[in-house]
PDB file of N, CA and C in Angstrom:
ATOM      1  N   UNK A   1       0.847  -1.178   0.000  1.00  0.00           N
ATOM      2  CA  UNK A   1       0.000   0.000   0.000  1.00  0.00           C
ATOM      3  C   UNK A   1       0.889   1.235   0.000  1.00  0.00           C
ATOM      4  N   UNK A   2       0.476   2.301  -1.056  1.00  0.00           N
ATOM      5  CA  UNK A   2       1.304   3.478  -0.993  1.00  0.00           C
ATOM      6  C   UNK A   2       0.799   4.159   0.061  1.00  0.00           C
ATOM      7  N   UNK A   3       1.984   5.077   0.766  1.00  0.00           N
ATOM      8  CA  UNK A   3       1.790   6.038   1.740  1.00  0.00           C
ATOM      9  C   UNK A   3       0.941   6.947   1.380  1.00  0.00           C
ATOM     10  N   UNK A   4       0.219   7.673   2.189  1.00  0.00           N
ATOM     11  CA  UNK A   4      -0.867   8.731   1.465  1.00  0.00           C
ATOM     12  C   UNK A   4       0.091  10.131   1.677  1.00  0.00           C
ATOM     13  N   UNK A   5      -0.627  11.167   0.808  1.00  0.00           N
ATOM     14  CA  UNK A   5       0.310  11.889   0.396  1.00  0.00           C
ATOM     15  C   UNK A   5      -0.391  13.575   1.241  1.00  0.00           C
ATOM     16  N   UNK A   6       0.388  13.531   2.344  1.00  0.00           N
ATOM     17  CA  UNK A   6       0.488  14.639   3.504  1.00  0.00           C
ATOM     18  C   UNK A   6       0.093  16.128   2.886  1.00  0.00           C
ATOM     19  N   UNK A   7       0.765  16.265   1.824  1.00  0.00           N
ATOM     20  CA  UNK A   7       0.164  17.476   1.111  1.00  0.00           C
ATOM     21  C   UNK A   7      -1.052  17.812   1.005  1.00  0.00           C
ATOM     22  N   UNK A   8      -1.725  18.545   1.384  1.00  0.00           N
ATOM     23  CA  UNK A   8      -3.013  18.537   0.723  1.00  0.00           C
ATOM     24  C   UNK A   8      -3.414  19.529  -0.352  1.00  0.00           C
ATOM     25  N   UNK A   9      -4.423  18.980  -1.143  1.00  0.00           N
ATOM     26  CA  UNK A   9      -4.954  19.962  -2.498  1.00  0.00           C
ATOM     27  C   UNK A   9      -5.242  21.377  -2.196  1.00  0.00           C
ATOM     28  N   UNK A  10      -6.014  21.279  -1.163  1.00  0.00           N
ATOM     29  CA  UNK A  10      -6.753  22.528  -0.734  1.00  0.00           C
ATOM     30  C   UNK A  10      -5.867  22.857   0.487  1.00  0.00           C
ATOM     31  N   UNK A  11      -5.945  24.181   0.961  1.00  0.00           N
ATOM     32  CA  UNK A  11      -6.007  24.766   2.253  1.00  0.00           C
ATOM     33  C   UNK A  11      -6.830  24.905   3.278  1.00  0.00           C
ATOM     34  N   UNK A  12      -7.097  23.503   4.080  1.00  0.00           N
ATOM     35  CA  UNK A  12      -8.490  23.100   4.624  1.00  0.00           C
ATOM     36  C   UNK A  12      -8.579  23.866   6.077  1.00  0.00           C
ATOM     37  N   UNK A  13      -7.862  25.122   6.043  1.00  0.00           N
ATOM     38  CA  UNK A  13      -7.537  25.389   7.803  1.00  0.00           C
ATOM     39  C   UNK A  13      -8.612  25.665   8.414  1.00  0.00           C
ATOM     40  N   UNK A  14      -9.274  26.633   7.827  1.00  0.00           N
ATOM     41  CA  UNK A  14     -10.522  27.716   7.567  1.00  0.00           C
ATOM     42  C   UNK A  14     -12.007  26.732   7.276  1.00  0.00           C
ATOM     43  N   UNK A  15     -11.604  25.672   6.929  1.00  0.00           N
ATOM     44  CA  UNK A  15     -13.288  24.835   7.143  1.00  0.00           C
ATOM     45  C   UNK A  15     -14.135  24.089   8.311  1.00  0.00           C
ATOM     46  N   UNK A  16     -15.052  24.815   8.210  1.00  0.00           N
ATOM     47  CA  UNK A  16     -15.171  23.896   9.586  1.00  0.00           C
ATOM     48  C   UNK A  16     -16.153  22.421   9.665  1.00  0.00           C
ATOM     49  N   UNK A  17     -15.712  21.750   8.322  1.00  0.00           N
ATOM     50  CA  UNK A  17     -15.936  20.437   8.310  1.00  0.00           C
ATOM     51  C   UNK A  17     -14.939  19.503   8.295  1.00  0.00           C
ATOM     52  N   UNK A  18     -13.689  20.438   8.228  1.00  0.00           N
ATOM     53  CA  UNK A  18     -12.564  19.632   8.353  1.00  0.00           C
ATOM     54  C   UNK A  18     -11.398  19.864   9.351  1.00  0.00           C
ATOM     55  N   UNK A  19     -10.932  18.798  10.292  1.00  0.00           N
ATOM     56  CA  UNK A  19     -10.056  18.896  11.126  1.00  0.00           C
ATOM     57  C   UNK A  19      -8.496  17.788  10.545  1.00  0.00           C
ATOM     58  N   UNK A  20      -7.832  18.290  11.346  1.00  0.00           N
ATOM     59  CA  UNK A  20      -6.259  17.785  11.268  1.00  0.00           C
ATOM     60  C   UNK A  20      -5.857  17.247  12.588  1.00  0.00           C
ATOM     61  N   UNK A  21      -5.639  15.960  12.768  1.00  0.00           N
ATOM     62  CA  UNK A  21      -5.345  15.394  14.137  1.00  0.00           C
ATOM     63  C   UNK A  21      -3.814  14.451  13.979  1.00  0.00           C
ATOM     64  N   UNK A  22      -2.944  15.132  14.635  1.00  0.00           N
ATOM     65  CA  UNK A  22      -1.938  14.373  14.196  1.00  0.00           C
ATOM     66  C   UNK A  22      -1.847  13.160  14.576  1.00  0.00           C
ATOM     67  N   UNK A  23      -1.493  11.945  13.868  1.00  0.00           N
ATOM     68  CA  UNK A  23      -1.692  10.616  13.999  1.00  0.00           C
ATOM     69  C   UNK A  23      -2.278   9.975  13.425  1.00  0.00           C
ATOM     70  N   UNK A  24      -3.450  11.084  13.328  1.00  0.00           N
ATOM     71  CA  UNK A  24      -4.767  10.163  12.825  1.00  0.00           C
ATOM     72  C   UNK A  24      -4.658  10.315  11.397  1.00  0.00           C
ATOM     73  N   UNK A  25      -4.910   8.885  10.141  1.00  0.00           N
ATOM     74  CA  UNK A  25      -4.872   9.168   8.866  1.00  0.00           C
ATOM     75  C   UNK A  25      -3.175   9.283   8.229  1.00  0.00           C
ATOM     76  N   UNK A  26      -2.060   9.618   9.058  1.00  0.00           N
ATOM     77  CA  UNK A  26      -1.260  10.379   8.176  1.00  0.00           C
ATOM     78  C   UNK A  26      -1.261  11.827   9.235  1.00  0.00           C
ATOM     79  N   UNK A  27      -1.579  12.671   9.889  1.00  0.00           N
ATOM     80  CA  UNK A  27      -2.549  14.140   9.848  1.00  0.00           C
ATOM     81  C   UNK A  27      -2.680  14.620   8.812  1.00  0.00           C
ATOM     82  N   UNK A  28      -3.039  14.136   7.907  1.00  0.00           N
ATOM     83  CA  UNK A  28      -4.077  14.463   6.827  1.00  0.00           C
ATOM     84  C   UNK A  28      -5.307  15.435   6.809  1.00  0.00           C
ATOM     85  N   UNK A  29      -5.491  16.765   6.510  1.00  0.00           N
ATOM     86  CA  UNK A  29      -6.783  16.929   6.824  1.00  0.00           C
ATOM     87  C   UNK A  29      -8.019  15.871   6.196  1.00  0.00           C
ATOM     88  N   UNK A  30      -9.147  15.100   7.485  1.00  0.00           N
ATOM     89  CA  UNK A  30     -10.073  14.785   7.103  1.00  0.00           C
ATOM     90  C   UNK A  30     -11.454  15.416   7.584  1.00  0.00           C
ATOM     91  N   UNK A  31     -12.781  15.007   7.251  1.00  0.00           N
ATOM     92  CA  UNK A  31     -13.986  15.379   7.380  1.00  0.00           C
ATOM     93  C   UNK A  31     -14.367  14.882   8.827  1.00  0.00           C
ATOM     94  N   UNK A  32     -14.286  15.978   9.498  1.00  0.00           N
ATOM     95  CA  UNK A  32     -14.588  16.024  11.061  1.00  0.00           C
ATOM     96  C   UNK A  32     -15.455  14.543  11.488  1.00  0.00           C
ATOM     97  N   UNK A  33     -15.307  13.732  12.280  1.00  0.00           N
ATOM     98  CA  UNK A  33     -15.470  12.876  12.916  1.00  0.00           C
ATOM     99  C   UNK A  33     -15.315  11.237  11.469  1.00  0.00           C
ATOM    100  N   UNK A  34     -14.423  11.861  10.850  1.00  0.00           N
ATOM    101  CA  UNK A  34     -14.067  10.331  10.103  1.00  0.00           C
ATOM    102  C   UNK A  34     -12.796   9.879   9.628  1.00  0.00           C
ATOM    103  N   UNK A  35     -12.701   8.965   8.996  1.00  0.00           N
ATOM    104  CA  UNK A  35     -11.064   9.009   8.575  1.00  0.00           C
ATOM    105  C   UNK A  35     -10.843   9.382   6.905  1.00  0.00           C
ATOM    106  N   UNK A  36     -11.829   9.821   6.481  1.00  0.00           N
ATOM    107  CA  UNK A  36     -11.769   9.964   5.228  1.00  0.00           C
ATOM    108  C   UNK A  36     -11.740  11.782   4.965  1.00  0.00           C
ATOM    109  N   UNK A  37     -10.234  11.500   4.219  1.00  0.00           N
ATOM    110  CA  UNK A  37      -9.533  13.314   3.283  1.00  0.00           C
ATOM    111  C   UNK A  37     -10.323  13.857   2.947  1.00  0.00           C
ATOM    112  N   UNK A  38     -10.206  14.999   3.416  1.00  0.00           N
ATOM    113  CA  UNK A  38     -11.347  16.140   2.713  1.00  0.00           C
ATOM    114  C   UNK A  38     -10.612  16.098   0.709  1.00  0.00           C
ATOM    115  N   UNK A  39      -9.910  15.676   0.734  1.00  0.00           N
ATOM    116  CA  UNK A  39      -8.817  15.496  -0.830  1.00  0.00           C
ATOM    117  C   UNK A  39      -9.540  15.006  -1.180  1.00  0.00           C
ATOM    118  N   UNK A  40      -9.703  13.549  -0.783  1.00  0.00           N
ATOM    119  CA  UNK A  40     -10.566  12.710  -1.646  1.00  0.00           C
ATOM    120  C   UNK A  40     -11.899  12.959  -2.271  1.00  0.00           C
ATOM    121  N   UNK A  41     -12.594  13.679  -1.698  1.00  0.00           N
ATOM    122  CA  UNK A  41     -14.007  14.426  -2.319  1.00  0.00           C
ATOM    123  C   UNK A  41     -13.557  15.368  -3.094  1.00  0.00           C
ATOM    124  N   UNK A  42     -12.969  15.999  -3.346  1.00  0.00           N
ATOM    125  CA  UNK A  42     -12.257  17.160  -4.178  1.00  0.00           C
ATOM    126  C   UNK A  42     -11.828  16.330  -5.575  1.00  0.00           C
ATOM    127  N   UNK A  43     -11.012  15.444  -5.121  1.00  0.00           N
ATOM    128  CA  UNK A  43     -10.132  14.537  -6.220  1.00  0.00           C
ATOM    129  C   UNK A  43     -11.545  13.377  -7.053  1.00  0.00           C
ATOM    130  N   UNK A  44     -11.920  12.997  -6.368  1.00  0.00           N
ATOM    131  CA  UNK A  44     -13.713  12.090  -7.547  1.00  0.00           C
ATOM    132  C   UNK A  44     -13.932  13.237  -7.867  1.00  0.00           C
ATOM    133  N   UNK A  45     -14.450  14.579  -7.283  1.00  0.00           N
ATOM    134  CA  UNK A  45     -15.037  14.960  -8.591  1.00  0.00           C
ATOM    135  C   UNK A  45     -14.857  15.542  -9.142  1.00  0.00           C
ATOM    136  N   UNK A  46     -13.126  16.092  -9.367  1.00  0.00           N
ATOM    137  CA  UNK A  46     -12.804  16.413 -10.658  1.00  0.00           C
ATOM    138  C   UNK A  46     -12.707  15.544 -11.578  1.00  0.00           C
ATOM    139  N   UNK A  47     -12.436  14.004 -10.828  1.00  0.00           N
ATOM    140  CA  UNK A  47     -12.006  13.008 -11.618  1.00  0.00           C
ATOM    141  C   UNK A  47     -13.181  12.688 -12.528  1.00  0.00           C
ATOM    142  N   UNK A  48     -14.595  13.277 -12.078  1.00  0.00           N
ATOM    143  CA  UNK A  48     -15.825  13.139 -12.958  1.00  0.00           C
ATOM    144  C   UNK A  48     -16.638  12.286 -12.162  1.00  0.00           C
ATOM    145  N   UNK A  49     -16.737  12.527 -11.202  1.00  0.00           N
ATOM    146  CA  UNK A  49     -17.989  11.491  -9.864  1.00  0.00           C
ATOM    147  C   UNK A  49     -18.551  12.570  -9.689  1.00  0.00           C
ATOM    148  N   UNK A  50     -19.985  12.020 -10.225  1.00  0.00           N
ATOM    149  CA  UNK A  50     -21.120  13.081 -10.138  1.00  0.00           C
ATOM    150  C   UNK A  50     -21.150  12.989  -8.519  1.00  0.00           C
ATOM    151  N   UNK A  51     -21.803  14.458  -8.014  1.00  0.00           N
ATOM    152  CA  UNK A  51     -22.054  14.503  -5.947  1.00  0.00           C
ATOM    153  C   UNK A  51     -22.741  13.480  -5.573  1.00  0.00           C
ATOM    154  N   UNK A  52     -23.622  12.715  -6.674  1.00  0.00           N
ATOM    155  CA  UNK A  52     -25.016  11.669  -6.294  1.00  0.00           C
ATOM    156  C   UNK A  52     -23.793  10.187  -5.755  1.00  0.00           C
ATOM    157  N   UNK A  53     -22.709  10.243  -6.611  1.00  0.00           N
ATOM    158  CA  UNK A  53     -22.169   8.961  -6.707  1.00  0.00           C
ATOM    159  C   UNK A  53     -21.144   9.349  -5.246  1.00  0.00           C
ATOM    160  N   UNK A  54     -20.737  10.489  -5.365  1.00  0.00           N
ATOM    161  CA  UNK A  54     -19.093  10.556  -4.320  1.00  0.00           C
ATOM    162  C   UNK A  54     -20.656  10.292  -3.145  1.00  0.00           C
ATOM    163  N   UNK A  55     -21.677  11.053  -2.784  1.00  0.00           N
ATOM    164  CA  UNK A  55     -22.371  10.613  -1.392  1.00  0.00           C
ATOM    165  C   UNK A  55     -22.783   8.941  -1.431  1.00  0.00           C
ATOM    166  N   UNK A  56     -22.586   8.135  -2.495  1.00  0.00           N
ATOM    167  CA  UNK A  56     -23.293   7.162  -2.160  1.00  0.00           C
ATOM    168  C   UNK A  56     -21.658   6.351  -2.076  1.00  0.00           C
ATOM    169  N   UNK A  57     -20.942   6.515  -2.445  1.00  0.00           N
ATOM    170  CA  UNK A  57     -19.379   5.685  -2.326  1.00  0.00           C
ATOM    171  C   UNK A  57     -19.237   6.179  -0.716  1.00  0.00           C
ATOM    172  N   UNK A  58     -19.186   7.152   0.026  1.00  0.00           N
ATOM    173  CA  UNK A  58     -18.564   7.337   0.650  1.00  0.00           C
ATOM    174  C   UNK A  58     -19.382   7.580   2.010  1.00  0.00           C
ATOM    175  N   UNK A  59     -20.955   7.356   1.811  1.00  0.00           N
ATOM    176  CA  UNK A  59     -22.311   7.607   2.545  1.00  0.00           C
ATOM    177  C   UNK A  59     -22.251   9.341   3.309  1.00  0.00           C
ATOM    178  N   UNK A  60     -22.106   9.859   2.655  1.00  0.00           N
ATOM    179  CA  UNK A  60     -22.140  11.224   3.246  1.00  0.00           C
ATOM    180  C   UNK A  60     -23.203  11.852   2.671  1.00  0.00           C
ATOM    181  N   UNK A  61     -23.811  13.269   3.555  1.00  0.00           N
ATOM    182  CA  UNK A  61     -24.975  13.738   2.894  1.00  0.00           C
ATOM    183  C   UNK A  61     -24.392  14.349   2.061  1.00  0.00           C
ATOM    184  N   UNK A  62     -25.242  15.139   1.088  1.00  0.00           N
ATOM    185  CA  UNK A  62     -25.118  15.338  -0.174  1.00  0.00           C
ATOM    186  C   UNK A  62     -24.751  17.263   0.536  1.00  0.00           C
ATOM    187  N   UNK A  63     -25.260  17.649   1.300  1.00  0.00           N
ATOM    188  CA  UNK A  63     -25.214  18.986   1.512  1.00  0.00           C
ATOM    189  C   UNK A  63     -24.046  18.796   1.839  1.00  0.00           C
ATOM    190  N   UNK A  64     -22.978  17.861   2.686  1.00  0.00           N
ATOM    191  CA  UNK A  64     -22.120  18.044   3.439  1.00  0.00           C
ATOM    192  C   UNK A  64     -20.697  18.451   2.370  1.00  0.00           C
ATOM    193  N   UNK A  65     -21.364  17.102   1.273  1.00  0.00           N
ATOM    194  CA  UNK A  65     -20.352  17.436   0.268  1.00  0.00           C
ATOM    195  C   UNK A  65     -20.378  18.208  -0.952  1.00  0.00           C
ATOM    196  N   UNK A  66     -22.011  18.716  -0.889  1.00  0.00           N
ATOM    197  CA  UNK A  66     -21.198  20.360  -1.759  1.00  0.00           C
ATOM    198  C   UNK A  66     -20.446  21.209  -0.954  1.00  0.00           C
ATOM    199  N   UNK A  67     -20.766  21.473   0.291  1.00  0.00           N
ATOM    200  CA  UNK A  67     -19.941  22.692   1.164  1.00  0.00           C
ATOM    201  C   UNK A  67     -18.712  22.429   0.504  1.00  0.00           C
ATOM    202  N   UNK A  68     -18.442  20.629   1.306  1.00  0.00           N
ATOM    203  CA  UNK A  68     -17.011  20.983   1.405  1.00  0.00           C
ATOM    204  C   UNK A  68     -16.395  21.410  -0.660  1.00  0.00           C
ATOM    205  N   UNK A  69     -16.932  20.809  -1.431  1.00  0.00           N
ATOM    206  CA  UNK A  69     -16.583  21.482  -2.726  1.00  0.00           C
ATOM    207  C   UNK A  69     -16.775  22.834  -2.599  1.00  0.00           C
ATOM    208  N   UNK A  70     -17.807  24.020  -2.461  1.00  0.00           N
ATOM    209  CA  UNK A  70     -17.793  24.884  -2.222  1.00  0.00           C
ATOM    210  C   UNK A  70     -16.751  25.607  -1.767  1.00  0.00           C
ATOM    211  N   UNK A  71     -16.368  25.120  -0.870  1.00  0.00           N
ATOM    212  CA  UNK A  71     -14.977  25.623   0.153  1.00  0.00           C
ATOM    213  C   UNK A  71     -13.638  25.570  -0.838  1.00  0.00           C
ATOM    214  N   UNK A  72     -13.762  23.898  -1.446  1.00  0.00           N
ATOM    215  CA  UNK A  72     -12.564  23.924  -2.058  1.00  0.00           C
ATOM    216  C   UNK A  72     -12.676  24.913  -3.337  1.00  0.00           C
ATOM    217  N   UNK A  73     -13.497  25.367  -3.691  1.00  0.00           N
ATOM    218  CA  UNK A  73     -13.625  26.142  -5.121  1.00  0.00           C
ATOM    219  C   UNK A  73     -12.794  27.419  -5.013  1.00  0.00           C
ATOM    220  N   UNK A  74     -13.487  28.003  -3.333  1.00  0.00           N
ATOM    221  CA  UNK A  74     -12.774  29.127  -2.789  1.00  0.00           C
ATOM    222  C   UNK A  74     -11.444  29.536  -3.083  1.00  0.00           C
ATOM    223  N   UNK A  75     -10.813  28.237  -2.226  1.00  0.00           N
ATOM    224  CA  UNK A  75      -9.481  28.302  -1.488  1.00  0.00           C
ATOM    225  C   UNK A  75      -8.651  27.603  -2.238  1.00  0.00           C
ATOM    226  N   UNK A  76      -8.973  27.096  -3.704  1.00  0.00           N
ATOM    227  CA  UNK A  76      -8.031  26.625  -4.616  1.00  0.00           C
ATOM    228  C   UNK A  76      -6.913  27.389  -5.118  1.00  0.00           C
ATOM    229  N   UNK A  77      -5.643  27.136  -5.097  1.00  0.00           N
ATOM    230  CA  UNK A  77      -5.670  28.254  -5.795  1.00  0.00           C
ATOM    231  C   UNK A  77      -5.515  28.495  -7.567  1.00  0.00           C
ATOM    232  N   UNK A  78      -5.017  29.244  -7.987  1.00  0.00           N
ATOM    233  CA  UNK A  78      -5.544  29.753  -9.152  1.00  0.00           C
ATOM    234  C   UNK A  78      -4.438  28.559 -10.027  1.00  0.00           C
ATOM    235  N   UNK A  79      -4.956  28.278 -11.427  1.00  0.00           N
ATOM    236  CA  UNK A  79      -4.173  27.233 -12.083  1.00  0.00           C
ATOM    237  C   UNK A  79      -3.336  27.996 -12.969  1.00  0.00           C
ATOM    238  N   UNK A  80      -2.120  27.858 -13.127  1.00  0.00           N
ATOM    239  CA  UNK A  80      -1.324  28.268 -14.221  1.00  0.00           C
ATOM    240  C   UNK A  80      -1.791  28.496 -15.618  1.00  0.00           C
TER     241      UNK A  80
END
């Protein structure tokens, strides 16, 4: 299994669906009370996972995970 990768996409400091616990994950930022990257919702759906599919892969509500897209749209930053 590859190591997961500590960097994160976004700048998750400022959300408050996402915390950083060192230990836990890597300290990875994840989605407050789970072990799953706020990255990983970011990363399906650029990868093309409609919100219907990333909430049903990952059982999250559907509001929870536009925010957190929302957020990441914000705080992306700008692409070359």
């Amino acid at each position: 299994m590859a190591p997961l990768d500590a960097t994160p996409v976004v700048d998750w400091t400022d959300c408050p669906l996402v915390e950083v616990i060192p230990g836990k994950v890597s300290g990875v930022p994840l989605l407050k009370g789970t072990r799953l990257p706020a990255d990983t919702i970011l990363e399906n759906y650029e990868g093309g996972s409609p919100v219907a599919e990333i909430c049903e892969n990952f059982d999250m509500p559907e509001d929870t995970i536009r925010e957190i897209l929302s957020y990441a749209a914000r705080k992306q930053p700008p692409q070359p």
